[in-house]
Structure formats: C-alpha cells, structure tokens
Protein backbone atom coordinates (compact mmCIF):
# COMPACT_ATOMS: atom_id res chain seq x y z
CA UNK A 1 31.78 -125.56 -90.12
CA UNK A 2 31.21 -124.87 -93.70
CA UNK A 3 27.22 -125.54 -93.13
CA UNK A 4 27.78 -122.67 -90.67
CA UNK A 5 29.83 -120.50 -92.94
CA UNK A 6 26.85 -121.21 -95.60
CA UNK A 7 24.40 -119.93 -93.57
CA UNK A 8 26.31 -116.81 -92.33
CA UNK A 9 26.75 -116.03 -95.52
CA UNK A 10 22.97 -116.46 -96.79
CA UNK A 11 21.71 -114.81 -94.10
CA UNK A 12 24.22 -111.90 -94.44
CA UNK A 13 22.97 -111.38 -98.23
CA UNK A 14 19.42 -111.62 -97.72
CA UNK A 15 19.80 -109.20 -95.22
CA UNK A 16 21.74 -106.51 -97.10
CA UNK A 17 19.43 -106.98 -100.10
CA UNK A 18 16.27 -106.74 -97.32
CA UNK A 19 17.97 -103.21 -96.21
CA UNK A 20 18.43 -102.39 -99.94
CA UNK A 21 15.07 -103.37 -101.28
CA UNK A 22 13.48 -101.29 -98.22
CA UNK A 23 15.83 -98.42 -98.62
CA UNK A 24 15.22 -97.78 -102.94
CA UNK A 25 12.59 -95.47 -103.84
CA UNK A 26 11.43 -97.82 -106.76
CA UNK A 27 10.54 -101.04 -104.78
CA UNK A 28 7.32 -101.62 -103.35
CA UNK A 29 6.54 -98.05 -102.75
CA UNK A 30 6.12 -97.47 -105.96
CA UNK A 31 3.65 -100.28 -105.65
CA UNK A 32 1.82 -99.29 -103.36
CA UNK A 33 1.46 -95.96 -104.86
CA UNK A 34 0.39 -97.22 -108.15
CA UNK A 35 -2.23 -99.88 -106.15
CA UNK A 36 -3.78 -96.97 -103.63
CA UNK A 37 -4.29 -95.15 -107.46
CA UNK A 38 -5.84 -97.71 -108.81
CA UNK A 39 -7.94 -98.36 -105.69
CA UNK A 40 -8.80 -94.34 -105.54
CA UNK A 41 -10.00 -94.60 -109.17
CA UNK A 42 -12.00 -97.94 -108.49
CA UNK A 43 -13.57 -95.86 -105.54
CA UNK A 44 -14.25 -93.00 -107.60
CA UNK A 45 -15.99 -94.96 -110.30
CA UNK A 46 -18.52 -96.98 -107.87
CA UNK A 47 -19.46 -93.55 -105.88
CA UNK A 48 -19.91 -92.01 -109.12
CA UNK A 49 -22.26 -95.17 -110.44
CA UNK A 50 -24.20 -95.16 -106.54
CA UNK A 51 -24.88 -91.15 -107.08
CA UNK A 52 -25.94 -91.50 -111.12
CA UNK A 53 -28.45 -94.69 -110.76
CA UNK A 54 -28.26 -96.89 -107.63
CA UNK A 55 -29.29 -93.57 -105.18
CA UNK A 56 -31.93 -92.27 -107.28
CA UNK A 57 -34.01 -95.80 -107.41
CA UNK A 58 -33.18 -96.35 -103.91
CA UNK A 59 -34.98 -92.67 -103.29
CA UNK A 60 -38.13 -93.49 -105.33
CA UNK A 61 -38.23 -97.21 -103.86
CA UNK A 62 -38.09 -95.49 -100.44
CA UNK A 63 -40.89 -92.74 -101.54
CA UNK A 64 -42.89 -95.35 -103.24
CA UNK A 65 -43.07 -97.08 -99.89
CA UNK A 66 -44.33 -94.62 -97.88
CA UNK A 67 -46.64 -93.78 -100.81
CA UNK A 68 -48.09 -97.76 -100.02
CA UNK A 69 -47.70 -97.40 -96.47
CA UNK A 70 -50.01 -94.09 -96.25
CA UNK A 71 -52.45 -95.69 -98.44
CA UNK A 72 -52.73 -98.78 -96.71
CA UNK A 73 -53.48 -96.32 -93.85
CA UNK A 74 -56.18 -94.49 -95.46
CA UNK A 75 -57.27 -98.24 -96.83
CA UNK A 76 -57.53 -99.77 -92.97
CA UNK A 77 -59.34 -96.40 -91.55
CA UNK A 78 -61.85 -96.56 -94.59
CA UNK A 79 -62.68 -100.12 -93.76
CA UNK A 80 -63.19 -99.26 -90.13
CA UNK A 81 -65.54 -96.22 -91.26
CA UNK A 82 -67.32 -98.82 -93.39
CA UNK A 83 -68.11 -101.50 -90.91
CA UNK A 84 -69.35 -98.49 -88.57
CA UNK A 85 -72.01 -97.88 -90.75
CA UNK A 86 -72.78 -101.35 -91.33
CA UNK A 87 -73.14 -101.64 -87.75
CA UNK A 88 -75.40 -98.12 -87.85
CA UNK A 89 -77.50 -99.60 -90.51
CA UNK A 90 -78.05 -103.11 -88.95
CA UNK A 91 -78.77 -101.25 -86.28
CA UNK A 92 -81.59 -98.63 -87.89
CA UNK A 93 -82.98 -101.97 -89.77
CA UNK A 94 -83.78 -103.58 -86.77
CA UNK A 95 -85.48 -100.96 -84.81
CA UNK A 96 -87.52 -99.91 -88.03
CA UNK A 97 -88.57 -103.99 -87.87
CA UNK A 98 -88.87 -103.48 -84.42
CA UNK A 99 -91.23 -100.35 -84.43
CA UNK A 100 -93.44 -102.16 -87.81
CA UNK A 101 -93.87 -105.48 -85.47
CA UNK A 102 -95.16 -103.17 -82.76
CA UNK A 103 -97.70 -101.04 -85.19
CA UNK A 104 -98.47 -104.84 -86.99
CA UNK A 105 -99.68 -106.25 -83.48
CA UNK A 106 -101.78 -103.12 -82.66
C-alpha cells in the first residue's frame, strides 16, 4: 500500500512540475529561441561565405569547362579536316605516280 502511495505521489509531482515546466515562459522556449538564433546566424554566415568565394570559383570552374569543352571541339574537327587532306594528298600523289609511270612506259 505504501509502494502504491509512493508512486501516486511521484507520479502526481512529476506531473505538476511537467504542466509547470511547459506552462513558464523561461523553460525551453527560451531555448529554442536562443538555438533557432544561433542556427539563423550559422545560416547566415555559410550563405554569406558560398556568395563571397565558393560561388564565384564554382562560376569560373563551370566557364573554364566549357572553355575546354569548345576547344576540344574545334581540336577533334581540326583533326578530321587534317586527315581529309591527307587523304586528298595521298590521293593527288598517287595519280601524279600514276600519270609519270604512264608517260615513263611511252
């Protein structure tokens, strides 16, 4: 009976200071007030360091890139105009050799 009494009684007080603790203004509240600040000023401070270094170098590292990407364009078609006048040439050599053979044997 007295375990029971005990427990009534423990139960009743953490209950009234529960509805007290939850009912102050100063309690955690407060706490959380202070926390979202400090969380707000965090946020402020890393947006302000992305916009002042991290986004500018991500800009150029993105412009730099298509910088290499159009050259390597330019790069690929020049090589492709190059071996087509390989070919032309290889070409013109062997009909010149062809056409001296023929004027050799006559």
């Amino acid at each position: 009976m007295i375990k029971i009494f005990v427990i009534f009684m423990l139960v009743f007080n953490f209950t009234f200071a529960a509805v007290w603790s939850s009912s102050s203004e100063d309690g955690i509240n407060q706490a959380f007030e202070e926390y979202n600040q400090k969380v707000k000023e965090l946020n402020q401070k890393v947006i302000e360091k992305y916009n002042g270094s991290i986004k500018p170098q991500a800009e150029k590292v993105v412009k730099n890139d298509e910088l290499k990407q159009q050259l390597l364009t330019n790069h690929r078609e020049l090589l492709k105009v190059e071996s087509v006048e390989k070919q032309n040439a290889d070409s013109v050599v062997l009909k010149l050799k062809a056409i001296l053979d023929n004027e050799a044997t006559r």
